[in-house]
PDB file of N, CA and C in Angstrom:
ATOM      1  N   UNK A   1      18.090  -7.233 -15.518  1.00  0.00           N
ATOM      2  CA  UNK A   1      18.385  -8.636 -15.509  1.00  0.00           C
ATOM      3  C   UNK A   1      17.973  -9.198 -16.869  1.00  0.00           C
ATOM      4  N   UNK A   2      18.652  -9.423 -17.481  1.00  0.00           N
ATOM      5  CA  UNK A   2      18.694 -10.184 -19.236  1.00  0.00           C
ATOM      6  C   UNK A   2      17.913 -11.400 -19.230  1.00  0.00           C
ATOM      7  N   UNK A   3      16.940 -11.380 -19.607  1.00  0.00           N
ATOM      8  CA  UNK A   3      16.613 -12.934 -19.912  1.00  0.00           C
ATOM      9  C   UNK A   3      16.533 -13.511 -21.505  1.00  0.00           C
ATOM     10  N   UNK A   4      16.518 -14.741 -21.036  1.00  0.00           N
ATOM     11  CA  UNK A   4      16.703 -15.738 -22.597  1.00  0.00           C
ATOM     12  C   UNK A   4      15.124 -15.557 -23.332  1.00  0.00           C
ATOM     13  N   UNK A   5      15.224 -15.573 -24.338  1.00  0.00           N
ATOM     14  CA  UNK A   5      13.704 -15.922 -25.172  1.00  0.00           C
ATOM     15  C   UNK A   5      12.780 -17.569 -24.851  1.00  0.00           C
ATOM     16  N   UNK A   6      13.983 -17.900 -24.323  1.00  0.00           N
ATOM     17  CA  UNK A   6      13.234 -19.217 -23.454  1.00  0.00           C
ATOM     18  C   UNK A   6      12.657 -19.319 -22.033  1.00  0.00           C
ATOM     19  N   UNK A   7      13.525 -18.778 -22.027  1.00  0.00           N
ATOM     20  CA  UNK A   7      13.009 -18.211 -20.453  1.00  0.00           C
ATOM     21  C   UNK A   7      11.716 -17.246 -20.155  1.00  0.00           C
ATOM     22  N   UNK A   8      11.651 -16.296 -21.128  1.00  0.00           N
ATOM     23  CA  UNK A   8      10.532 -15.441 -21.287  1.00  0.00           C
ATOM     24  C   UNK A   8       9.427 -16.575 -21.519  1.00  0.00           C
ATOM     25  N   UNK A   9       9.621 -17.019 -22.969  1.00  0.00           N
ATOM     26  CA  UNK A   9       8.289 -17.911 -23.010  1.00  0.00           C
ATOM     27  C   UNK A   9       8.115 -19.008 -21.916  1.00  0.00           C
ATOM     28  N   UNK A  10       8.867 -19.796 -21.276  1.00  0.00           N
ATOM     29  CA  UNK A  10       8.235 -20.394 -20.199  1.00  0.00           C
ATOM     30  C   UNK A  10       7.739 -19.707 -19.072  1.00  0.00           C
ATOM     31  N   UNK A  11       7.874 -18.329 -18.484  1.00  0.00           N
ATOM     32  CA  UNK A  11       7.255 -17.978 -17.730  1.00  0.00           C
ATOM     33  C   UNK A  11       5.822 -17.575 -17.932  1.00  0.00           C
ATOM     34  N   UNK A  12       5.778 -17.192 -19.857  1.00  0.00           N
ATOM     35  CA  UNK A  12       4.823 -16.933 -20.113  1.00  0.00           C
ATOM     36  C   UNK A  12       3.907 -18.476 -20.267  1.00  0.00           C
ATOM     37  N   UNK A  13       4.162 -19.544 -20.228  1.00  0.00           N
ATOM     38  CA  UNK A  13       3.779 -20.645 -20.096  1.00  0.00           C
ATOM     39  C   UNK A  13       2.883 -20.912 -18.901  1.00  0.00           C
ATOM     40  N   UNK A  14       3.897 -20.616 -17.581  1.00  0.00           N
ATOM     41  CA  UNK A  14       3.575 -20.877 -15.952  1.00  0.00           C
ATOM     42  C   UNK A  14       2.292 -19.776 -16.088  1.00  0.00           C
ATOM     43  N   UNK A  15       2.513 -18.576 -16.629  1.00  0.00           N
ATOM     44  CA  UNK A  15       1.314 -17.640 -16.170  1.00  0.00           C
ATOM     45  C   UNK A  15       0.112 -18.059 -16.851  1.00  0.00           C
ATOM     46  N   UNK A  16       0.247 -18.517 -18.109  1.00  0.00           N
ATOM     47  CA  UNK A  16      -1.113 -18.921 -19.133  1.00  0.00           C
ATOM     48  C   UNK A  16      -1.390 -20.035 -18.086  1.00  0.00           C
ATOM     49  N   UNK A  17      -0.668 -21.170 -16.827  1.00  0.00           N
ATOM     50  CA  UNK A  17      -1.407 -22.587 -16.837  1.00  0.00           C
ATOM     51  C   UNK A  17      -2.301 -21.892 -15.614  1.00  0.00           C
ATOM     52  N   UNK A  18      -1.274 -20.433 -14.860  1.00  0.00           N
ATOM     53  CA  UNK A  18      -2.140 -20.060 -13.935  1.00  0.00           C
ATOM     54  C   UNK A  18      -3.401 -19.319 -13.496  1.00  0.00           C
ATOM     55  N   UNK A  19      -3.335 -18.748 -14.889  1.00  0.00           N
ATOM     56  CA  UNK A  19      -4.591 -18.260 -15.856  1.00  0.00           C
ATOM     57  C   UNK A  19      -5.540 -19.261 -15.473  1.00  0.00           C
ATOM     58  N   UNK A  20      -5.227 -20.383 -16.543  1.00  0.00           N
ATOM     59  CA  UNK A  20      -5.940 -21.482 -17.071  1.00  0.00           C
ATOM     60  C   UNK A  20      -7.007 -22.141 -16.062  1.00  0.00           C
ATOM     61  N   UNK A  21      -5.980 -22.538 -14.916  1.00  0.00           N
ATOM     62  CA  UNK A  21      -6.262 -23.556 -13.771  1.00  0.00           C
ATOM     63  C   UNK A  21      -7.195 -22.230 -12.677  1.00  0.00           C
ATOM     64  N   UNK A  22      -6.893 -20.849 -12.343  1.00  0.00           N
ATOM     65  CA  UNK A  22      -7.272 -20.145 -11.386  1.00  0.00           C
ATOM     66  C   UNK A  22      -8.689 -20.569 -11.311  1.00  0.00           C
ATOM     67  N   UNK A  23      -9.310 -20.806 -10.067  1.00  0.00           N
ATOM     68  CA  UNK A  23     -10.768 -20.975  -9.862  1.00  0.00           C
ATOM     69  C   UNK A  23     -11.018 -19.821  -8.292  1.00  0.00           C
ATOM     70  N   UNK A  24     -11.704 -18.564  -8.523  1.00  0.00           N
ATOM     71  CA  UNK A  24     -11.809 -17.610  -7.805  1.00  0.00           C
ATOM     72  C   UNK A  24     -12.703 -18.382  -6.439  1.00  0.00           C
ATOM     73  N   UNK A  25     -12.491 -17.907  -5.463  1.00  0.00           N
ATOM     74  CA  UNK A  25     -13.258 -17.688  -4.550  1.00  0.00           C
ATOM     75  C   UNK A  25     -14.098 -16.450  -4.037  1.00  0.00           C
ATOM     76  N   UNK A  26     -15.066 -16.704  -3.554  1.00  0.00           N
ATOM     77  CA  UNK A  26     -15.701 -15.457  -3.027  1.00  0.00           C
ATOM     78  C   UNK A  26     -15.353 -14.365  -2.284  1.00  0.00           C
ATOM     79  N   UNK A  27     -14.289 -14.616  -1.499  1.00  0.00           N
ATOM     80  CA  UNK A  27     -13.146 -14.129  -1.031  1.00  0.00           C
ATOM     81  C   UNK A  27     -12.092 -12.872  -2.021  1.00  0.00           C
ATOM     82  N   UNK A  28     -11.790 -13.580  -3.340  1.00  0.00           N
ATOM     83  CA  UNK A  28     -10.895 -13.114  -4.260  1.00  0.00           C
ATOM     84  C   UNK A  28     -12.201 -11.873  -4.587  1.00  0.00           C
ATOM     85  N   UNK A  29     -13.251 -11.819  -4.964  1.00  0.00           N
ATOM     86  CA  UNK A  29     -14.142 -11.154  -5.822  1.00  0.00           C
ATOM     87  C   UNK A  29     -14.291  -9.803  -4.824  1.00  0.00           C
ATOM     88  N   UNK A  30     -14.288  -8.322  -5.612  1.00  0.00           N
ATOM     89  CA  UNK A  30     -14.353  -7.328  -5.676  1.00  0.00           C
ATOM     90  C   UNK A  30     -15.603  -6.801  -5.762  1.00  0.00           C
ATOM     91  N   UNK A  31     -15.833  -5.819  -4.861  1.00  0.00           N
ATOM     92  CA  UNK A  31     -17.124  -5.101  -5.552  1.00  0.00           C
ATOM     93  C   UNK A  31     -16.898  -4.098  -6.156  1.00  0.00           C
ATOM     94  N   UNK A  32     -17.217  -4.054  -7.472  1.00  0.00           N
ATOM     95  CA  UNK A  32     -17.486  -3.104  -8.469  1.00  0.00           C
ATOM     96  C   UNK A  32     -17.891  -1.625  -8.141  1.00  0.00           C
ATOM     97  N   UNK A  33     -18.440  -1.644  -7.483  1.00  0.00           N
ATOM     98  CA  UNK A  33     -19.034  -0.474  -7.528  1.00  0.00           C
ATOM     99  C   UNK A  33     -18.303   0.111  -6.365  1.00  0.00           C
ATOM    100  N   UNK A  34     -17.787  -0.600  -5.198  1.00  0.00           N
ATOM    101  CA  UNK A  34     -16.605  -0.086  -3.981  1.00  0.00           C
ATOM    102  C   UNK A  34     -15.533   0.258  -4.596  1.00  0.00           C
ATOM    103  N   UNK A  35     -14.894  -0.516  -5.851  1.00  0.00           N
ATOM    104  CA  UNK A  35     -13.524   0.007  -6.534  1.00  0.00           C
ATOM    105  C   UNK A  35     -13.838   1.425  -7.225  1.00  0.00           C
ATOM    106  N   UNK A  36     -15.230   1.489  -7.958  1.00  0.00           N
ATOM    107  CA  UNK A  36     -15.355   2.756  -8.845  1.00  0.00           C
ATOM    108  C   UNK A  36     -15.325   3.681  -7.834  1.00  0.00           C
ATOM    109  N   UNK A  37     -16.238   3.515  -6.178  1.00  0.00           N
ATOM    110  CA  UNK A  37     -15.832   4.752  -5.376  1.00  0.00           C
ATOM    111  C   UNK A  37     -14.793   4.647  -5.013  1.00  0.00           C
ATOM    112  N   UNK A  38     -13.875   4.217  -4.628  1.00  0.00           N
ATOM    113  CA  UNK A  38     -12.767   4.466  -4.318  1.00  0.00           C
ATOM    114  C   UNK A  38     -11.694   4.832  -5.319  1.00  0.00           C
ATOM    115  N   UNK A  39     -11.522   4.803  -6.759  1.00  0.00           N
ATOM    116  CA  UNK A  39     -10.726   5.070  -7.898  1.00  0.00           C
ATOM    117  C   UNK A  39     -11.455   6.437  -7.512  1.00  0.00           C
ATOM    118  N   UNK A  40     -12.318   6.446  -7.901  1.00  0.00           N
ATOM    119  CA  UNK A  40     -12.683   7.718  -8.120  1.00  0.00           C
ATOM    120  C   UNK A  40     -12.542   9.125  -6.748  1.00  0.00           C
ATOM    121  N   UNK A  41     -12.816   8.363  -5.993  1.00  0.00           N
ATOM    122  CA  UNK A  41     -12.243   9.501  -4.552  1.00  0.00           C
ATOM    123  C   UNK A  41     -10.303   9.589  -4.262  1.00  0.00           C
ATOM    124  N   UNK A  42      -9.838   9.002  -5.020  1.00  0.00           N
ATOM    125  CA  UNK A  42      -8.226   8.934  -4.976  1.00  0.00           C
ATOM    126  C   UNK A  42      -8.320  10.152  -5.772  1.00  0.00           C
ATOM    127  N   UNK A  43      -8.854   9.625  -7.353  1.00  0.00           N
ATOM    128  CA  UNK A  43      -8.471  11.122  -8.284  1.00  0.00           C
ATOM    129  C   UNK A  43      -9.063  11.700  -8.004  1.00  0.00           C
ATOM    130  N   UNK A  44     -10.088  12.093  -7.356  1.00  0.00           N
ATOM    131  CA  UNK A  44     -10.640  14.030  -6.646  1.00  0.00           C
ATOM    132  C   UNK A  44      -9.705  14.349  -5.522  1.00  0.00           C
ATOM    133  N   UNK A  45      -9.034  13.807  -4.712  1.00  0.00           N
ATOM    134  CA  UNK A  45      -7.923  14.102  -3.818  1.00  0.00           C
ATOM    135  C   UNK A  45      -6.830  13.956  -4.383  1.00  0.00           C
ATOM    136  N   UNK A  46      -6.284  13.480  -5.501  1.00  0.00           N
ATOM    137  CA  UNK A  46      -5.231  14.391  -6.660  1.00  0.00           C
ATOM    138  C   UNK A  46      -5.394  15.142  -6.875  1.00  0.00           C
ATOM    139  N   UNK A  47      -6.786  15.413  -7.435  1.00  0.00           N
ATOM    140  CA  UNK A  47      -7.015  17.188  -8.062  1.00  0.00           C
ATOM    141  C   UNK A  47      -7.012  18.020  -6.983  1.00  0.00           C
ATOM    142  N   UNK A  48      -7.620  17.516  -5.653  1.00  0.00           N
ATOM    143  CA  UNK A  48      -7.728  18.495  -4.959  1.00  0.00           C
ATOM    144  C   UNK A  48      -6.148  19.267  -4.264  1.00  0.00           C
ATOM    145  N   UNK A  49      -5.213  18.444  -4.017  1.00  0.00           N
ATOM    146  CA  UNK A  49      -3.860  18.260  -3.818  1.00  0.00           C
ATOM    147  C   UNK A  49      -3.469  19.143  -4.879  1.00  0.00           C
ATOM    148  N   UNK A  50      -3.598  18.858  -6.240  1.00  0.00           N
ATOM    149  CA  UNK A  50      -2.613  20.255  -6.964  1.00  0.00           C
ATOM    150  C   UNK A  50      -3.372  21.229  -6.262  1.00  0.00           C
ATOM    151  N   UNK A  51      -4.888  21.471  -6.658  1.00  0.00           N
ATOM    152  CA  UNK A  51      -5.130  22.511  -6.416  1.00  0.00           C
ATOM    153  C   UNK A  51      -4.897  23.626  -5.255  1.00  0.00           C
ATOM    154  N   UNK A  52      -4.454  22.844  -4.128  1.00  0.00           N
ATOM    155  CA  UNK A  52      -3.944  23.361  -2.961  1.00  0.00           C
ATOM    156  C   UNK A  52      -3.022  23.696  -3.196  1.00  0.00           C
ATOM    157  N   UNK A  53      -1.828  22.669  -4.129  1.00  0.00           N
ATOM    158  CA  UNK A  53      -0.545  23.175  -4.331  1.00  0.00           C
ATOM    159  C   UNK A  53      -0.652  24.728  -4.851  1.00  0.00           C
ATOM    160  N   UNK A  54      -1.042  24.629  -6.240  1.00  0.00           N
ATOM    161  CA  UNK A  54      -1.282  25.988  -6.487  1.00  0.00           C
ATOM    162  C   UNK A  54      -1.565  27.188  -5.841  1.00  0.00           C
ATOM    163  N   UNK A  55      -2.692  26.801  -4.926  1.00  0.00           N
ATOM    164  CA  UNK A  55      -3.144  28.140  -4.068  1.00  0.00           C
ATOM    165  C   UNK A  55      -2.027  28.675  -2.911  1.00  0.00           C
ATOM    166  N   UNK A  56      -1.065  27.605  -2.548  1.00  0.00           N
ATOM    167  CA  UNK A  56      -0.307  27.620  -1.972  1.00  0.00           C
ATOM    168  C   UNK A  56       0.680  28.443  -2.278  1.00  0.00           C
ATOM    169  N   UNK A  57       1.079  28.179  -3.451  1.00  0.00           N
ATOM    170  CA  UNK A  57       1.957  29.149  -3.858  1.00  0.00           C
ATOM    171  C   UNK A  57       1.726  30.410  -4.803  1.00  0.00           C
ATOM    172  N   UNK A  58       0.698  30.655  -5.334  1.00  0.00           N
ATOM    173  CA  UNK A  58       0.255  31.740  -5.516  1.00  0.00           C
ATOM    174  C   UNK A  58       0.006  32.339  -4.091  1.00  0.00           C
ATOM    175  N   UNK A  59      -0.166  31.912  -3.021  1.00  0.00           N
ATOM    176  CA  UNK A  59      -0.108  32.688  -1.443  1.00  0.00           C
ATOM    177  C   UNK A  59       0.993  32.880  -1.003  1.00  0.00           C
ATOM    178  N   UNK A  60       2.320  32.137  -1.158  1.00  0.00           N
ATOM    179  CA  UNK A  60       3.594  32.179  -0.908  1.00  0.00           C
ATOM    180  C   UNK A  60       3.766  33.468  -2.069  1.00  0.00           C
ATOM    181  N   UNK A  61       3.502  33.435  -3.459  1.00  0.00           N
ATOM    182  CA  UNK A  61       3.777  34.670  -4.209  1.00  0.00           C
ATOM    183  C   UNK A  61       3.664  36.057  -3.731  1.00  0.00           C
ATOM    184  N   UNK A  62       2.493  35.689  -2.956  1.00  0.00           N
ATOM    185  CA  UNK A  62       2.143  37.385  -2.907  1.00  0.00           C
ATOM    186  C   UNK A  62       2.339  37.664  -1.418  1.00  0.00           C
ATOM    187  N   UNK A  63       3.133  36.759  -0.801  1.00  0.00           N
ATOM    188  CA  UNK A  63       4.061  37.490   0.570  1.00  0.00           C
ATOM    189  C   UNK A  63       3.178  36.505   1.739  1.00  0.00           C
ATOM    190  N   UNK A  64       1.896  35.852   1.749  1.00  0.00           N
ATOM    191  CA  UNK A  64       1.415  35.004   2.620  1.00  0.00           C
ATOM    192  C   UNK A  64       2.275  34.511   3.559  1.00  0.00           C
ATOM    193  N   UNK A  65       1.767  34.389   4.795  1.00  0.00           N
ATOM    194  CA  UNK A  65       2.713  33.861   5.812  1.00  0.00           C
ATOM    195  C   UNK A  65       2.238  32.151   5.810  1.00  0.00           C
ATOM    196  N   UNK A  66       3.491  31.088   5.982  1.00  0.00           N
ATOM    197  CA  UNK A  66       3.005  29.934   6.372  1.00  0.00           C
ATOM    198  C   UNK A  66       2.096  29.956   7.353  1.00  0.00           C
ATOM    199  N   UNK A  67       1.957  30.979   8.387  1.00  0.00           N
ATOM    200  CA  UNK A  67       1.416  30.531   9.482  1.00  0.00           C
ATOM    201  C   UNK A  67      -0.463  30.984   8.983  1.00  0.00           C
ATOM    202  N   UNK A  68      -0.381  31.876   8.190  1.00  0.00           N
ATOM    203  CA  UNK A  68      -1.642  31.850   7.709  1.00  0.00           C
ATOM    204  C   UNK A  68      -2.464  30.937   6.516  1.00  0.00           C
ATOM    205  N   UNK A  69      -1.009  30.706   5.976  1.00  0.00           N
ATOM    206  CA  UNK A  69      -1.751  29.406   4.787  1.00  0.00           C
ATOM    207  C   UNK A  69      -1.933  27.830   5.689  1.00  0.00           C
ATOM    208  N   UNK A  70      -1.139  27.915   6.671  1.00  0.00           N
ATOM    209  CA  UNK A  70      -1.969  26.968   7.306  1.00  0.00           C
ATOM    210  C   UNK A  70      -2.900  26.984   8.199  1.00  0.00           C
ATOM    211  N   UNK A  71      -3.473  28.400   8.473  1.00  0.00           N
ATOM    212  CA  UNK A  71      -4.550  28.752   8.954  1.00  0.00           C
ATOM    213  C   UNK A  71      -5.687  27.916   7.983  1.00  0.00           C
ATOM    214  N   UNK A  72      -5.731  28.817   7.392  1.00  0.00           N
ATOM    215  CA  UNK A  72      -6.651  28.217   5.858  1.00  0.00           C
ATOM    216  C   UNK A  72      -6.673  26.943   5.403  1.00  0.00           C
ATOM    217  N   UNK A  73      -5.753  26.145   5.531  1.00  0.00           N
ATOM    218  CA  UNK A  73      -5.330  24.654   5.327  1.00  0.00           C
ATOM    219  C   UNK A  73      -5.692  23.882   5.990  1.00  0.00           C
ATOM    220  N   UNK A  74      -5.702  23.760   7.403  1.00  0.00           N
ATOM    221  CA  UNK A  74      -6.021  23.124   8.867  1.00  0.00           C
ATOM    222  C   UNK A  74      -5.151  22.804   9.384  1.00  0.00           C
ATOM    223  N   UNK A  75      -3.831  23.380   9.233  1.00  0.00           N
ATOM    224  CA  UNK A  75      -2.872  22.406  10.004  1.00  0.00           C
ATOM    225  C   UNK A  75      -2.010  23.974  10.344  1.00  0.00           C
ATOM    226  N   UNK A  76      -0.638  23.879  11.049  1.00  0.00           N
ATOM    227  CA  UNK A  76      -0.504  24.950  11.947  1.00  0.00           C
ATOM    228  C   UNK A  76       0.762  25.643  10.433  1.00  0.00           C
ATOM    229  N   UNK A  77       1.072  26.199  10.760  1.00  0.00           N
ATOM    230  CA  UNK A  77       2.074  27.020   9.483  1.00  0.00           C
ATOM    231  C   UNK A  77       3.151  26.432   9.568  1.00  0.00           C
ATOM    232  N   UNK A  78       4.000  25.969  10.691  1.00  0.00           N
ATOM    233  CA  UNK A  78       5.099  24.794  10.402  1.00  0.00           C
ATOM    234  C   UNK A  78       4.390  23.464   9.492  1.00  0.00           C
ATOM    235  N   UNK A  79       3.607  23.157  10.018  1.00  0.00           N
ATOM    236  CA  UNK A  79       3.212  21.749   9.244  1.00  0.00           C
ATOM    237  C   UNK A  79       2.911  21.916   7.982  1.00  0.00           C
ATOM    238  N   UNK A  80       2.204  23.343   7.268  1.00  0.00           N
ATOM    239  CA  UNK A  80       2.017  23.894   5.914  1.00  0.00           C
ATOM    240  C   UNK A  80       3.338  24.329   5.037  1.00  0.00           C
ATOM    241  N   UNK A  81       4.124  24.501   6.143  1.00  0.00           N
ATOM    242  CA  UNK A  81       5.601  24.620   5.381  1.00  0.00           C
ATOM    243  C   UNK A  81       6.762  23.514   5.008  1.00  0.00           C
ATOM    244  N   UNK A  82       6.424  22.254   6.152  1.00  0.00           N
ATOM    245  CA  UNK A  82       7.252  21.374   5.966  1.00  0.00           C
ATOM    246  C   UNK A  82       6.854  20.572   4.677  1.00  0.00           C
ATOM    247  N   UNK A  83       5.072  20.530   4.506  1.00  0.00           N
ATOM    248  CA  UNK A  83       4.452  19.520   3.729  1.00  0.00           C
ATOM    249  C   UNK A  83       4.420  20.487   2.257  1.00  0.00           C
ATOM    250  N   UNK A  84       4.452  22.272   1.947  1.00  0.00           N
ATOM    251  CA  UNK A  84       4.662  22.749   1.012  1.00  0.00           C
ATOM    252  C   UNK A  84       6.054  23.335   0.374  1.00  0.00           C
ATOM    253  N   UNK A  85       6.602  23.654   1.368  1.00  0.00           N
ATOM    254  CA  UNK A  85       7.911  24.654   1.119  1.00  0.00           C
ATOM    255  C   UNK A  85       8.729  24.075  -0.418  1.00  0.00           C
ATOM    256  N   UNK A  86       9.235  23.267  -0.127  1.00  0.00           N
ATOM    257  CA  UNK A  86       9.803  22.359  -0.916  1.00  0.00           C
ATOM    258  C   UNK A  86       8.662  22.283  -2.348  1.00  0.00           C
ATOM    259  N   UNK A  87       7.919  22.459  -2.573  1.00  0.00           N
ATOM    260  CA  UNK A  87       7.066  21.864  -4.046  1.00  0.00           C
ATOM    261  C   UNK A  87       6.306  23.356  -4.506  1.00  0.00           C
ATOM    262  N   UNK A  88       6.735  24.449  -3.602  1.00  0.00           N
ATOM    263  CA  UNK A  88       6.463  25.844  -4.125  1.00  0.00           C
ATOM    264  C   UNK A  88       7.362  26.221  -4.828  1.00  0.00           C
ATOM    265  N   UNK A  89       8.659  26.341  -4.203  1.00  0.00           N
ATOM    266  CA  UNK A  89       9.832  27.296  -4.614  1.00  0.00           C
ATOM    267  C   UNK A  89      10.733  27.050  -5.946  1.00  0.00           C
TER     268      UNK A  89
END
């Protein structure tokens, strides 16, 4: 959607007055230290996620049965195949 250079700067206008004028409530405010654990437990369950990926298919490489990589996984070998098959091969 194309916009005008006027148009850009007045929105950038509306956002600076909403900047300007915002007065937080206690409500709006974050705890710091709840966001750092939680950023931080997202990216160790990214890493941990490839890393499964990987093991996954280095187990699919060497002839592993779904039904045993989802032994190892916790979930039953259909459910290890529906949620890997596709992002091994």
């Amino acid at each position: 959607m194309p916009r005008t250079v006027d148009e850009i700067l007045q929105h950038a206008d509306e956002l600076a007055a909403r900047f300007e004028n915002y007065d937080p409530s206690e409500d709006d405010e974050l705890d710091t230290a709840a966001v750092v654990l939680l950023r931080s437990a997202v990216h160790e369950r990214s890493e941990a996620e490839r890393h499964i990926l990987e093991a996954v298919r280095t187990a699919r490489e060497s002839g592993m049965s779904w039904a045993a990589i989802g032994t190892f996984i916790g979930t039953s070998g259909e459910a290890a195949r529906q949620r890997y098959a596709s992002k091994v091969a």
